[in-house]
C-alpha atoms as a PDB file:
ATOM      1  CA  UNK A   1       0.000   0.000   0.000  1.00  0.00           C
ATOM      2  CA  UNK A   2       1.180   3.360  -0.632  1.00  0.00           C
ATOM      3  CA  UNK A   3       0.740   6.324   1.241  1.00  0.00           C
ATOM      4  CA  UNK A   4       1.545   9.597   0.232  1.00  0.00           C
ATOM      5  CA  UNK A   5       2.721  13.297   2.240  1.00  0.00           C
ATOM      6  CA  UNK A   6       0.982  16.052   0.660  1.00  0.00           C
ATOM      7  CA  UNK A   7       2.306  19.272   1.251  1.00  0.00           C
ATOM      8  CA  UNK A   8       2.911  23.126  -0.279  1.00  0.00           C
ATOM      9  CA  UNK A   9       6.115  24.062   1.279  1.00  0.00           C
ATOM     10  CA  UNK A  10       9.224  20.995   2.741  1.00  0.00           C
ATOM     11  CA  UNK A  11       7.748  19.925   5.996  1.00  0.00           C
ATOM     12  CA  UNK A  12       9.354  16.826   8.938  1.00  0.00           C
ATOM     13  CA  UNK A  13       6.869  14.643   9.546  1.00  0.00           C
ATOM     14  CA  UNK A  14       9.141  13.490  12.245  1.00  0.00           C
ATOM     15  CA  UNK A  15       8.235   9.995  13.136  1.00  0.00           C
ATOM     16  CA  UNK A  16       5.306   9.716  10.732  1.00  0.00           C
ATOM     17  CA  UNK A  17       7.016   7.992   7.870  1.00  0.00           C
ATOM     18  CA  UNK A  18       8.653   5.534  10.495  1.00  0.00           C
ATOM     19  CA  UNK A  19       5.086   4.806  11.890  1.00  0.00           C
ATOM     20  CA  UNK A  20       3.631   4.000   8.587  1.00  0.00           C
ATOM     21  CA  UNK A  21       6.140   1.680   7.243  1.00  0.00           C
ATOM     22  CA  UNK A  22       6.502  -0.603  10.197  1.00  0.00           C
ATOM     23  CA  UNK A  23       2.618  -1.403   9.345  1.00  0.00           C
ATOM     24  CA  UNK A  24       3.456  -2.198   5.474  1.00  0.00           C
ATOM     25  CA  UNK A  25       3.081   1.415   3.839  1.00  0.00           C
ATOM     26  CA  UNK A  26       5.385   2.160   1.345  1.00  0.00           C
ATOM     27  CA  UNK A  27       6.155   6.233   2.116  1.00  0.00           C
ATOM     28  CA  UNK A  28       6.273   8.929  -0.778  1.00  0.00           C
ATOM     29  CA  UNK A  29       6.790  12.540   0.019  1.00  0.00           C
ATOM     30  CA  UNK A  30       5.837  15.642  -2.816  1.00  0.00           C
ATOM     31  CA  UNK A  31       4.554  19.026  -2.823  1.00  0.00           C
ATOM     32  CA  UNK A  32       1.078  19.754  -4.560  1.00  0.00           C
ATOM     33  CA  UNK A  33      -0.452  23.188  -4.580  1.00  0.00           C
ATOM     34  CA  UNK A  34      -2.742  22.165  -7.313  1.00  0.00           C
ATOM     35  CA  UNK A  35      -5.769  19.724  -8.516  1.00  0.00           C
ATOM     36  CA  UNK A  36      -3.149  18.443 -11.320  1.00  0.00           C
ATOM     37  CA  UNK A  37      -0.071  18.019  -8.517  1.00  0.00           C
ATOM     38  CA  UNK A  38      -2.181  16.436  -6.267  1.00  0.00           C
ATOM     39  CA  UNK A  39      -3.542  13.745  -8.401  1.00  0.00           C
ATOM     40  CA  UNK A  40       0.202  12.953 -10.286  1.00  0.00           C
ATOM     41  CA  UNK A  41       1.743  12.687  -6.841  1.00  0.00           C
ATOM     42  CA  UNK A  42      -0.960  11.005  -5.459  1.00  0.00           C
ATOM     43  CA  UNK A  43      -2.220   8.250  -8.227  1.00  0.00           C
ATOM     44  CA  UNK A  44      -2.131   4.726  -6.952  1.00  0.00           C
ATOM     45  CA  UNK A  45      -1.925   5.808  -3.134  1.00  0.00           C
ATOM     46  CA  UNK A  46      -4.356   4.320  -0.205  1.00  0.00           C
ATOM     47  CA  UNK A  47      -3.593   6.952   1.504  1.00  0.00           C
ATOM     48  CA  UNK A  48      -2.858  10.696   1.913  1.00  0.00           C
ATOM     49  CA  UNK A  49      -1.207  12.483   4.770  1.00  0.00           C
ATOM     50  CA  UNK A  50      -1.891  15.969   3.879  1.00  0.00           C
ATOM     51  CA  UNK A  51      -0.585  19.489   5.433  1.00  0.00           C
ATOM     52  CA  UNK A  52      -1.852  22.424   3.628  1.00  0.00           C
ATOM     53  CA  UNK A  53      -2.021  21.186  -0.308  1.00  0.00           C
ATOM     54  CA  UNK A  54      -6.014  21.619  -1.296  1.00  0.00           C
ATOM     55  CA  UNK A  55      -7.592  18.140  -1.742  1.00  0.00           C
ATOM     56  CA  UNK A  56     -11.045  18.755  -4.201  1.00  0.00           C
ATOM     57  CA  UNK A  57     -13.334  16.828  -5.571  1.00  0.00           C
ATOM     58  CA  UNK A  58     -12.002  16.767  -8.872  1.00  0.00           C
ATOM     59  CA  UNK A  59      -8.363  15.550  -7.246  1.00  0.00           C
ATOM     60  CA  UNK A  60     -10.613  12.891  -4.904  1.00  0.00           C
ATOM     61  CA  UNK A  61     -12.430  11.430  -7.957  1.00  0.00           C
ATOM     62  CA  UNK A  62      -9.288  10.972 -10.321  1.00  0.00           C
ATOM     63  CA  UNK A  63      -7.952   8.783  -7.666  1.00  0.00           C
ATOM     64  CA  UNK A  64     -10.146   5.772  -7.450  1.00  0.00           C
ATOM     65  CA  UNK A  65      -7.257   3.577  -4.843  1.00  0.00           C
ATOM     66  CA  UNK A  66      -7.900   6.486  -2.232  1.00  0.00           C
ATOM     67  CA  UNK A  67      -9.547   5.400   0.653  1.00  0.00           C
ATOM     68  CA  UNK A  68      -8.550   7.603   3.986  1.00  0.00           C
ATOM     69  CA  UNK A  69      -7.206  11.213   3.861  1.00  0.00           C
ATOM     70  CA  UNK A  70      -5.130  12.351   7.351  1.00  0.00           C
ATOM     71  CA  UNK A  71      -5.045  15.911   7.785  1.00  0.00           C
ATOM     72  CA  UNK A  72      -2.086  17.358   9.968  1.00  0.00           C
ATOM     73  CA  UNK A  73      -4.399  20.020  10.915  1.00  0.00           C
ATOM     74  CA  UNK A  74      -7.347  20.528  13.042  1.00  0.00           C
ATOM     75  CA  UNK A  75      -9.865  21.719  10.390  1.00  0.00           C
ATOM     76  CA  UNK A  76     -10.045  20.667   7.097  1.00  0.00           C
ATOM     77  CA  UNK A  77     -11.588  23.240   4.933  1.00  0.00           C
ATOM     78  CA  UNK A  78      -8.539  22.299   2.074  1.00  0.00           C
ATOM     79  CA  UNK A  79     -10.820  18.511   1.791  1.00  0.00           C
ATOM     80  CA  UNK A  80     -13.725  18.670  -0.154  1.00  0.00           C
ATOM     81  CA  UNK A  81     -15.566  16.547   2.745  1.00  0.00           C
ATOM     82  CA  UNK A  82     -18.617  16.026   0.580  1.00  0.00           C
ATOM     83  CA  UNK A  83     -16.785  14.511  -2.063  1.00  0.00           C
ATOM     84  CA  UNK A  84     -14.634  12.494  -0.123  1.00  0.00           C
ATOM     85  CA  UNK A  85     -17.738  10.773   1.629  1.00  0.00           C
ATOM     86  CA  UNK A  86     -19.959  10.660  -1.724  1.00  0.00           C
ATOM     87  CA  UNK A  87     -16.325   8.415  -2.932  1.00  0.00           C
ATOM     88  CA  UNK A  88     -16.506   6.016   0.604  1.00  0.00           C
ATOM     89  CA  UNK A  89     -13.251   7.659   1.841  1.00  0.00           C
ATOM     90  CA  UNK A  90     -12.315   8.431   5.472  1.00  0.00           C
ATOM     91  CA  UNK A  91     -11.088  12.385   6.453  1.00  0.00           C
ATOM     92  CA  UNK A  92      -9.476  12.664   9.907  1.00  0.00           C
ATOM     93  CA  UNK A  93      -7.726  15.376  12.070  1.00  0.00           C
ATOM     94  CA  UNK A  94      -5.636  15.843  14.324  1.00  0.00           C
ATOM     95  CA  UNK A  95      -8.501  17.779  16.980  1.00  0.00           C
ATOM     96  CA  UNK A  96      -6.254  18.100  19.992  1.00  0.00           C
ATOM     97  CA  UNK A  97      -2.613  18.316  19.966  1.00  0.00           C
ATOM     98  CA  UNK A  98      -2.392  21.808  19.523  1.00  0.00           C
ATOM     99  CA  UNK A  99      -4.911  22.787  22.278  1.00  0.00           C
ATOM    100  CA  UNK A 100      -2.343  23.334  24.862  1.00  0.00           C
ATOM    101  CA  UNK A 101       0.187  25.843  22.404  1.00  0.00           C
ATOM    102  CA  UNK A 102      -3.235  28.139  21.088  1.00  0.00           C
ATOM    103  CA  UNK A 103      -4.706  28.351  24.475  1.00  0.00           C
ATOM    104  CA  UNK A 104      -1.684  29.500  25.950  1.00  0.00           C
ATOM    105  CA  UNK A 105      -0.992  31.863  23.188  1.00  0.00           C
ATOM    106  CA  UNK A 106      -4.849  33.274  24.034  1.00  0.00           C
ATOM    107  CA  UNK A 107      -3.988  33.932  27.547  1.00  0.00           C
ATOM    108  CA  UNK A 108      -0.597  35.740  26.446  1.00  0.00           C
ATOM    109  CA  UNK A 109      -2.159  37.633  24.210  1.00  0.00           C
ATOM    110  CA  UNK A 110      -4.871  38.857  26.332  1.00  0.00           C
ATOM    111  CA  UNK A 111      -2.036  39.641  29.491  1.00  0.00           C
ATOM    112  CA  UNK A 112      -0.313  41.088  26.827  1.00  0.00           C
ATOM    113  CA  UNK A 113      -2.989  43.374  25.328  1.00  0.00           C
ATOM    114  CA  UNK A 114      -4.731  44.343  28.493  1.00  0.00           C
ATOM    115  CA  UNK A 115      -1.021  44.984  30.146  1.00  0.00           C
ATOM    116  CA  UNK A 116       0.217  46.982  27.032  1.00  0.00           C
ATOM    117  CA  UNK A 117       3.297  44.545  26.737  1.00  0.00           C
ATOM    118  CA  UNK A 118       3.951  45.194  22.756  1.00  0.00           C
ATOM    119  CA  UNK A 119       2.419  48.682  22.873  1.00  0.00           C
ATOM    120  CA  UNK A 120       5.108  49.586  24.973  1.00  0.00           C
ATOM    121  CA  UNK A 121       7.346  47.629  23.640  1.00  0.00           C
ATOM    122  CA  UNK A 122       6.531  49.927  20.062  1.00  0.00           C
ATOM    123  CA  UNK A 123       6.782  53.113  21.941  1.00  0.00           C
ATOM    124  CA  UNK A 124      10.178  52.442  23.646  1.00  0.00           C
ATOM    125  CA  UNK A 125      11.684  51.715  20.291  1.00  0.00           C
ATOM    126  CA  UNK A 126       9.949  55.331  18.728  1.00  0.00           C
ATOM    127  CA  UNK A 127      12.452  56.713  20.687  1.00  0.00           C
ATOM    128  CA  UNK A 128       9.744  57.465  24.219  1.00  0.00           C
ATOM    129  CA  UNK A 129      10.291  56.337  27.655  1.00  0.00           C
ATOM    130  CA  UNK A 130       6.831  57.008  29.206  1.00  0.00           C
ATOM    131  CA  UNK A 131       4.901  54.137  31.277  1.00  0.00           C
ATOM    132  CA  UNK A 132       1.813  55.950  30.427  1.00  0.00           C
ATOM    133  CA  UNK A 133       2.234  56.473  26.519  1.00  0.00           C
ATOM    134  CA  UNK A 134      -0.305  54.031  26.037  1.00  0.00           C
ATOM    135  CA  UNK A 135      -3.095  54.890  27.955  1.00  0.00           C
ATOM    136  CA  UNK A 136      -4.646  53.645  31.047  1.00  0.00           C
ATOM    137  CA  UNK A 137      -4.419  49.784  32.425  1.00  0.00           C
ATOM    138  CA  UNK A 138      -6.543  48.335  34.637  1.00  0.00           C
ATOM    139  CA  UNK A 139      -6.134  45.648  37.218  1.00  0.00           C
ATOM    140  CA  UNK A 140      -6.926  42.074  35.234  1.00  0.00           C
ATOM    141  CA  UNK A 141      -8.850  40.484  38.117  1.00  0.00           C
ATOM    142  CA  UNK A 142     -11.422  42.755  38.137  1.00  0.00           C
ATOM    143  CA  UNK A 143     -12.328  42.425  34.367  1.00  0.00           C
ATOM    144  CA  UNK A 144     -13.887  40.245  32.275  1.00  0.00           C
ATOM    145  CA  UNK A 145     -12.757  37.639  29.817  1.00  0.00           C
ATOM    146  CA  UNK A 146     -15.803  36.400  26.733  1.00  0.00           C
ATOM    147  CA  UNK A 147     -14.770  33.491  25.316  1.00  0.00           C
ATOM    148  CA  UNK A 148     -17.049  32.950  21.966  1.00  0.00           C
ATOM    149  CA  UNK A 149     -16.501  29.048  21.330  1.00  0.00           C
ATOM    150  CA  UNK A 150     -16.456  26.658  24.193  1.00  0.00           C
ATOM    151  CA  UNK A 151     -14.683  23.517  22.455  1.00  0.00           C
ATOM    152  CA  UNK A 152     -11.307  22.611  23.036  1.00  0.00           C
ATOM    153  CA  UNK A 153      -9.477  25.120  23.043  1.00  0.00           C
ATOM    154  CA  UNK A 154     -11.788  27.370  24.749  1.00  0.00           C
ATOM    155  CA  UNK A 155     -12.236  25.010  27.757  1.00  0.00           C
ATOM    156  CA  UNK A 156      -8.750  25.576  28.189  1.00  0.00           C
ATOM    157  CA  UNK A 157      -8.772  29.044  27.774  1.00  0.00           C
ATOM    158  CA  UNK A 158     -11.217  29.336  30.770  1.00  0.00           C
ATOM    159  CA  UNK A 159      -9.022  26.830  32.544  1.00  0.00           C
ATOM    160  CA  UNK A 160      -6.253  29.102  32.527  1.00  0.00           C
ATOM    161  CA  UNK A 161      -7.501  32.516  32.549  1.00  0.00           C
ATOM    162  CA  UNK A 162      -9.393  31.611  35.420  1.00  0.00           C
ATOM    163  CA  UNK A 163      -7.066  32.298  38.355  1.00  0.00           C
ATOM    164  CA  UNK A 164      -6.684  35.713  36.628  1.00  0.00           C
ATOM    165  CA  UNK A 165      -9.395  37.325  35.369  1.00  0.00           C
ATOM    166  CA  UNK A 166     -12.323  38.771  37.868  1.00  0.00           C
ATOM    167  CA  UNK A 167     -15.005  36.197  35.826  1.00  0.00           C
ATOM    168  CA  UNK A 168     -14.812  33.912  32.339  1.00  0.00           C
ATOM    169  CA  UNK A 169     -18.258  34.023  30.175  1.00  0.00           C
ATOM    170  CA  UNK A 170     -18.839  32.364  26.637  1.00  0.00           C
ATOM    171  CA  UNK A 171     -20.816  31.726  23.944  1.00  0.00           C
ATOM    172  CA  UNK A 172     -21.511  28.704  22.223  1.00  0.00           C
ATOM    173  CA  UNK A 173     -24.253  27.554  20.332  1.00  0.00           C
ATOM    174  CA  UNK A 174     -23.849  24.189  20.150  1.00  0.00           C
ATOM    175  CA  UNK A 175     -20.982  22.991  23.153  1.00  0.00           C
ATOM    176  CA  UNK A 176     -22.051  22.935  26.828  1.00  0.00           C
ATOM    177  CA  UNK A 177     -20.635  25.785  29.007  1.00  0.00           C
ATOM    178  CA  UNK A 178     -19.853  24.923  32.560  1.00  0.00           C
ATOM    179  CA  UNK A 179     -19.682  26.904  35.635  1.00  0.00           C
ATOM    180  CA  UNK A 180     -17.446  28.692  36.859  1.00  0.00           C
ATOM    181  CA  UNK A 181     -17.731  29.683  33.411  1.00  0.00           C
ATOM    182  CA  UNK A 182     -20.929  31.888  32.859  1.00  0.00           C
ATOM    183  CA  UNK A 183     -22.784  30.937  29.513  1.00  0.00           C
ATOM    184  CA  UNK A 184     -24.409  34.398  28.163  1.00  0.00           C
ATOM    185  CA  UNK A 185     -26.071  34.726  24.619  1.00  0.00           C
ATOM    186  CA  UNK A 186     -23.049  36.943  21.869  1.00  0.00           C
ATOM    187  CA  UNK A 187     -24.699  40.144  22.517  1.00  0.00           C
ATOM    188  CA  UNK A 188     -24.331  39.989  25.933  1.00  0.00           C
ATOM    189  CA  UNK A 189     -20.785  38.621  25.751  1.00  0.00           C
ATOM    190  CA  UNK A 190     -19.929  41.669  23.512  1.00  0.00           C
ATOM    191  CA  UNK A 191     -21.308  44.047  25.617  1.00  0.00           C
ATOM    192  CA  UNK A 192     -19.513  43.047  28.801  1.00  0.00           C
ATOM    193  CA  UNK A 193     -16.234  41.818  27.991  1.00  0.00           C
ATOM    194  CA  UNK A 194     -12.931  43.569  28.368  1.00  0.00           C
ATOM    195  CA  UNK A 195     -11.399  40.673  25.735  1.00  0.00           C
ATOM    196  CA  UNK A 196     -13.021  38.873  23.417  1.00  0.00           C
ATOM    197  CA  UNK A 197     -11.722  36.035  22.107  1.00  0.00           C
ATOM    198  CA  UNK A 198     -12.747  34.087  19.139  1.00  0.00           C
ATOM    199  CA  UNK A 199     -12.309  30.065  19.396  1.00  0.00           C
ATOM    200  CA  UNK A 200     -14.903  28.820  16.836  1.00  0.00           C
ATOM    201  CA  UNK A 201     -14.339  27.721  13.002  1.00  0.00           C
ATOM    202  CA  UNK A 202     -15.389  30.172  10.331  1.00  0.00           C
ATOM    203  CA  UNK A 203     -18.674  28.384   8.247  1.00  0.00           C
ATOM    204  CA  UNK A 204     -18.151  27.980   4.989  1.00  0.00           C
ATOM    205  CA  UNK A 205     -20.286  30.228   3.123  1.00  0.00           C
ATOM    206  CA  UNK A 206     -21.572  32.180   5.835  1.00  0.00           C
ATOM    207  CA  UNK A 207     -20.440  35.744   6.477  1.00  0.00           C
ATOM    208  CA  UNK A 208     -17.804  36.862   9.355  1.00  0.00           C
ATOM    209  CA  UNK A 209     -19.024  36.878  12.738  1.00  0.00           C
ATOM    210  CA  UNK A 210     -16.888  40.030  13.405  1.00  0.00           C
ATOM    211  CA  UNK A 211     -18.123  42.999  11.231  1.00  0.00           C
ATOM    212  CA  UNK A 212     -18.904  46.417  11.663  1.00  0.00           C
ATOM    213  CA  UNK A 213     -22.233  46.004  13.758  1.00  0.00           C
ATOM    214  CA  UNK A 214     -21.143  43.421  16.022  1.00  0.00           C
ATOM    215  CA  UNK A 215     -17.495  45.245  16.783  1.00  0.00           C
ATOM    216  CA  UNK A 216     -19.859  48.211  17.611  1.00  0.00           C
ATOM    217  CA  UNK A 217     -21.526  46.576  20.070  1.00  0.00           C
ATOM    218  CA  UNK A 218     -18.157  46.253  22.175  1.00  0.00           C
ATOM    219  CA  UNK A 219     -16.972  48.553  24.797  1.00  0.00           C
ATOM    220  CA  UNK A 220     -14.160  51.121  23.473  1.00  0.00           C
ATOM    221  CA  UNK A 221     -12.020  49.652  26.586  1.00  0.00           C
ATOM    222  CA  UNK A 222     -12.075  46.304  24.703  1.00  0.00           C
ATOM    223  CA  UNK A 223      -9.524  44.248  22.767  1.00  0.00           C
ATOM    224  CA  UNK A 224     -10.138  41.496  20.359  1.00  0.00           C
ATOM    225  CA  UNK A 225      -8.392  38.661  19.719  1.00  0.00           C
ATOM    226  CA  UNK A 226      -8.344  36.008  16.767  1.00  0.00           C
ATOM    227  CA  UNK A 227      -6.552  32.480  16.920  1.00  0.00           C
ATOM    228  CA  UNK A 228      -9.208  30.866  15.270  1.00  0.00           C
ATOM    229  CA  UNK A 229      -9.824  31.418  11.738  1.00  0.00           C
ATOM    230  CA  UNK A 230      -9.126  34.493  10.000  1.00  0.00           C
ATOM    231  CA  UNK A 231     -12.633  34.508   8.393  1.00  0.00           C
ATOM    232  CA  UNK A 232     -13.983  35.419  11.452  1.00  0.00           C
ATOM    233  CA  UNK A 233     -13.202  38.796  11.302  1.00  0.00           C
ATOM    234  CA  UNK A 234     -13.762  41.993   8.692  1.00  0.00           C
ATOM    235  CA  UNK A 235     -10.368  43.281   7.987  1.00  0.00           C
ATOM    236  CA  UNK A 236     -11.399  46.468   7.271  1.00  0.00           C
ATOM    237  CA  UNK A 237     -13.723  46.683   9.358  1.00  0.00           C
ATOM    238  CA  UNK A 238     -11.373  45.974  12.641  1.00  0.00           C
ATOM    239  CA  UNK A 239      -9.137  48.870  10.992  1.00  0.00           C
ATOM    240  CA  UNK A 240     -12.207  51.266  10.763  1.00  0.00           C
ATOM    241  CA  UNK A 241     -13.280  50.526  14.557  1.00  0.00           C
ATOM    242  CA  UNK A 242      -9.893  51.043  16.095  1.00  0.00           C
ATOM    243  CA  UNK A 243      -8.923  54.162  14.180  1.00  0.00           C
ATOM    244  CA  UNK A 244     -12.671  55.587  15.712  1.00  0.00           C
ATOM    245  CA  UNK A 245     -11.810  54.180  19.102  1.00  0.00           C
ATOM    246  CA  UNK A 246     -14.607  51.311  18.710  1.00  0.00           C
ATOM    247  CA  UNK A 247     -12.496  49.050  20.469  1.00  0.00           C
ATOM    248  CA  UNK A 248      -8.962  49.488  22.037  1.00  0.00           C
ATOM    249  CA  UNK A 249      -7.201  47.192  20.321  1.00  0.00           C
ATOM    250  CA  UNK A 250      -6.843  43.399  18.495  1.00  0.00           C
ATOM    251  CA  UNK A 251      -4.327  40.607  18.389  1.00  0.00           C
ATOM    252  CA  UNK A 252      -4.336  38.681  15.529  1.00  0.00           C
ATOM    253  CA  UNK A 253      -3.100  35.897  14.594  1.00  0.00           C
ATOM    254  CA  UNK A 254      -4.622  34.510  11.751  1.00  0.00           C
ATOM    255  CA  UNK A 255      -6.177  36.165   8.248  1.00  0.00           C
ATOM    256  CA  UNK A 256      -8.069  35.570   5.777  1.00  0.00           C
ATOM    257  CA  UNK A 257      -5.856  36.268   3.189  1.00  0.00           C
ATOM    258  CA  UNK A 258      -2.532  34.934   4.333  1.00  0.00           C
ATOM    259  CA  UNK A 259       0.331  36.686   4.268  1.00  0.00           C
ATOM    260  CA  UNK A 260      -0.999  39.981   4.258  1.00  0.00           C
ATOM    261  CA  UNK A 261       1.280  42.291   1.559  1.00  0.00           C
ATOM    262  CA  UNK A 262       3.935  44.011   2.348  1.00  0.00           C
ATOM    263  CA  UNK A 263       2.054  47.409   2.686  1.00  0.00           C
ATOM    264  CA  UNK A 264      -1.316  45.911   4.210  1.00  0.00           C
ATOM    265  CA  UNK A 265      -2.281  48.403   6.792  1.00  0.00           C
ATOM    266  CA  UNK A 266      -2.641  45.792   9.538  1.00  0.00           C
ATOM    267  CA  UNK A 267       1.089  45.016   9.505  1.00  0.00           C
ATOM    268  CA  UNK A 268       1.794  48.139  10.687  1.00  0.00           C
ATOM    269  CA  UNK A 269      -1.394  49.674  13.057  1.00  0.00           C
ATOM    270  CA  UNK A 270      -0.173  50.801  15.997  1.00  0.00           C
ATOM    271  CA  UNK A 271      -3.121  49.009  17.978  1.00  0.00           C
ATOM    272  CA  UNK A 272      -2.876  45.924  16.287  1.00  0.00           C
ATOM    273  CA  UNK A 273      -0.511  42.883  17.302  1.00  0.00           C
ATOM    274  CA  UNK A 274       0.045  40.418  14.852  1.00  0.00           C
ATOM    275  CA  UNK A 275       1.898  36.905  14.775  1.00  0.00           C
ATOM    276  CA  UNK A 276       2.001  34.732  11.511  1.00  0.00           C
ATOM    277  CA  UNK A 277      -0.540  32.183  12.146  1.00  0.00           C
ATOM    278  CA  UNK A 278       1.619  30.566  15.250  1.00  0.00           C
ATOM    279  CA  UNK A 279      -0.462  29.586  18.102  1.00  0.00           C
ATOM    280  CA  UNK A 280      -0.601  26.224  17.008  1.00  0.00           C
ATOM    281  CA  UNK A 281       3.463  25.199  16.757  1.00  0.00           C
ATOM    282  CA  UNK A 282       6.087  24.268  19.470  1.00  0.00           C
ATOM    283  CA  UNK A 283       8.205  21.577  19.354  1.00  0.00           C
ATOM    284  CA  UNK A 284       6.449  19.190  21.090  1.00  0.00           C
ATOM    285  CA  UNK A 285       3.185  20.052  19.552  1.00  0.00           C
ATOM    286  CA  UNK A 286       4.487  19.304  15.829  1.00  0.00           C
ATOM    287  CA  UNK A 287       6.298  16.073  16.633  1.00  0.00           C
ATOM    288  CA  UNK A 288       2.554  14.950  18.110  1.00  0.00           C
ATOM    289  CA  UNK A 289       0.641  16.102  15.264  1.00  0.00           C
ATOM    290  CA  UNK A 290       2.596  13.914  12.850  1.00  0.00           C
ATOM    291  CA  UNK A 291       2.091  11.049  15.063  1.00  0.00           C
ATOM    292  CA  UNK A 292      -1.319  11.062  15.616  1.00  0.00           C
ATOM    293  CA  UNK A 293      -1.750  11.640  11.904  1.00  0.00           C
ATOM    294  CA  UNK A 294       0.164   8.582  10.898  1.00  0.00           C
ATOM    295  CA  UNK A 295      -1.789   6.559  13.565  1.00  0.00           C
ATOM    296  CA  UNK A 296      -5.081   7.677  12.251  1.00  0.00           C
ATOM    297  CA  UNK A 297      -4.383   5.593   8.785  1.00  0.00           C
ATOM    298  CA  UNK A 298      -2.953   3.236  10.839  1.00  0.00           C
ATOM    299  CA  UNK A 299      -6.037   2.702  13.015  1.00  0.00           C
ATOM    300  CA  UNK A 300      -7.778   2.823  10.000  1.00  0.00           C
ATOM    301  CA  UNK A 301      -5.559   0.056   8.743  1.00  0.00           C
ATOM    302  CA  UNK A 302      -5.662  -2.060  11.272  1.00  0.00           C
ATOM    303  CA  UNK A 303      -9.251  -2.140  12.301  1.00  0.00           C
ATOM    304  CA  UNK A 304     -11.577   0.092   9.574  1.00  0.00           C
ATOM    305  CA  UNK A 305     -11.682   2.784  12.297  1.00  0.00           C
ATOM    306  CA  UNK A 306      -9.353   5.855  12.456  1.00  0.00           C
ATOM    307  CA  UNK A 307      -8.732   7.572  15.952  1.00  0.00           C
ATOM    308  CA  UNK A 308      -9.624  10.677  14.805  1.00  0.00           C
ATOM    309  CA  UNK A 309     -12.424  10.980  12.161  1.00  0.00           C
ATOM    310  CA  UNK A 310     -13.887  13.761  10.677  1.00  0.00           C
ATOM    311  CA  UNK A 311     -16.802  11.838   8.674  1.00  0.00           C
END
């Protein structure tokens, strides 16, 4: 059987490759950014360990000997999941080894943000030495922290923000919140929260959660922050409400257009912190998402059932 890494740019699947031969895989590595690189890399392979490359239904049905694809990634909007089920072929994830690295990046964000960290940080290296360049700060444990998503990642969140924040709320449509966290509908959660922070995946074709009307609806002492999906939130809209004081300020790391160009406004707003999609990677973190990914086909192998399924 042969199974294939996808991927656009050289990745180290660590282990992975290791994994897959001991259980009888022969192990071919290539990079596909496109429907036609996909399906000459991929022809004759069982299976498909993909990173970023886009897997579509015109890719899935040119390769009849596919039957499981194993994302590296928690979601999988690069697999046409419709066509892979319509073609009897298993998608999985990898849902939770990166829950630890982008929680913890949330909560040093928001210390970061509320504590004007980088802000200072900026102003320092503009040549000032002024504690209160920034604008006021206010003690963290008597403010509020709205967490909108209450899966993984924002379970942890709460978990960790707990001991410092003065209360925890979220939103979640679907996911049960639990006390000590406070469940409150997303108005509410806007209207009340000195952070928001976004932990939910963006739907394909359904608009941004973040626009114009809902960032109005936060306090102009609040800061946003983005580690989910960078369809969440209306660039230009973010830009808008921070120049007019809407909000105080963001932390972003993820866009929807990825990387933003050299001149892109939000590189450079002063009010704005921005990594390069990042929350998800440490060391650790990577070496355990390429294991779990290799044991999903595996699993899959071995018994018809991945670990990690998706559909």
């Amino acid at each position: 059987m042969k199974a294939i890494y996808l991927d656009t740019a050289p990745a180290d699947p660590h282990d992975g490759p290791t994994l897959l031969e001991a259980a009888g895989f022969s192990v071919e590595h290539a990079l596909a950014n496109t429907d036609e690189e996909v399906v000459a890399a991929a022809t004759g392979a069982t299976a498909i360990l993909v990173g970023d490359s886009p897997i579509s239904a015109a890719a899935i049905a040119a390769l009849p000997d596919l039957r499981v694809i194993a994302s590296a990634t928690v979601g999988t909007n690069h697999i046409d999941l419709a066509a892979a089920k319509r073609h009897d072929i298993v998608v999985t994830n990898v849902p939770d080894v990166v829950t630890e690295e982008v929680a913890v990046t949330t909560l040093a964000l928001a210390l970061g943000l509320l504590r004007h960290t980088n802000f200072l940080d900026r102003s320092v290296r503009e040549g000032a030495w002024d504690p209160f360049a920034t604008g006021p700060r206010h003690r963290v444990s008597g403010l509020t922290l709205g967490l909108v998503g209450f899966g993984r990642i924002g379970r942890r969140v709460a978990e960790l923000a707990a001991p410092f924040f003065g209360a925890v709320v979220a939103h979640d449509p679907i996911a049960p919140i639990t006390a000590p966290v406070r469940a409150v509908t997303l108005d509410e959660l806007l209207g009340i929260s000195d952070v928001v922070s976004l932990h939910i995946p963006a739907q394909v074709g359904q608009p941004p959660l973040i626009d114009a009307g809902r960032l109005s609806q936060m306090r102009p002492e609040a800061y946003l922050i983005n580690v989910a999906r960078g369809g969440l939130v209306v660039t230009d809209a973010l830009l808008t409400a921070l120049d007019a004081g809407t909000i105080a300020g963001a932390a972003i790391d993820v866009l929807a257009d990825e990387p933003p160009t050299p001149t892109a406004a939000i590189r450079s707003h002063p009010r704005i912190v921005i990594n390069p999609h990042a929350a998800f990677w440490s060391v650790e973190a990577e070496a355990a998402t390429y294991a779990h990914q290799a044991q999903n086909v595996i699993s899959w192998q071995t018994s018809g059932h991945a670990l990690t399924p998706v559909q």
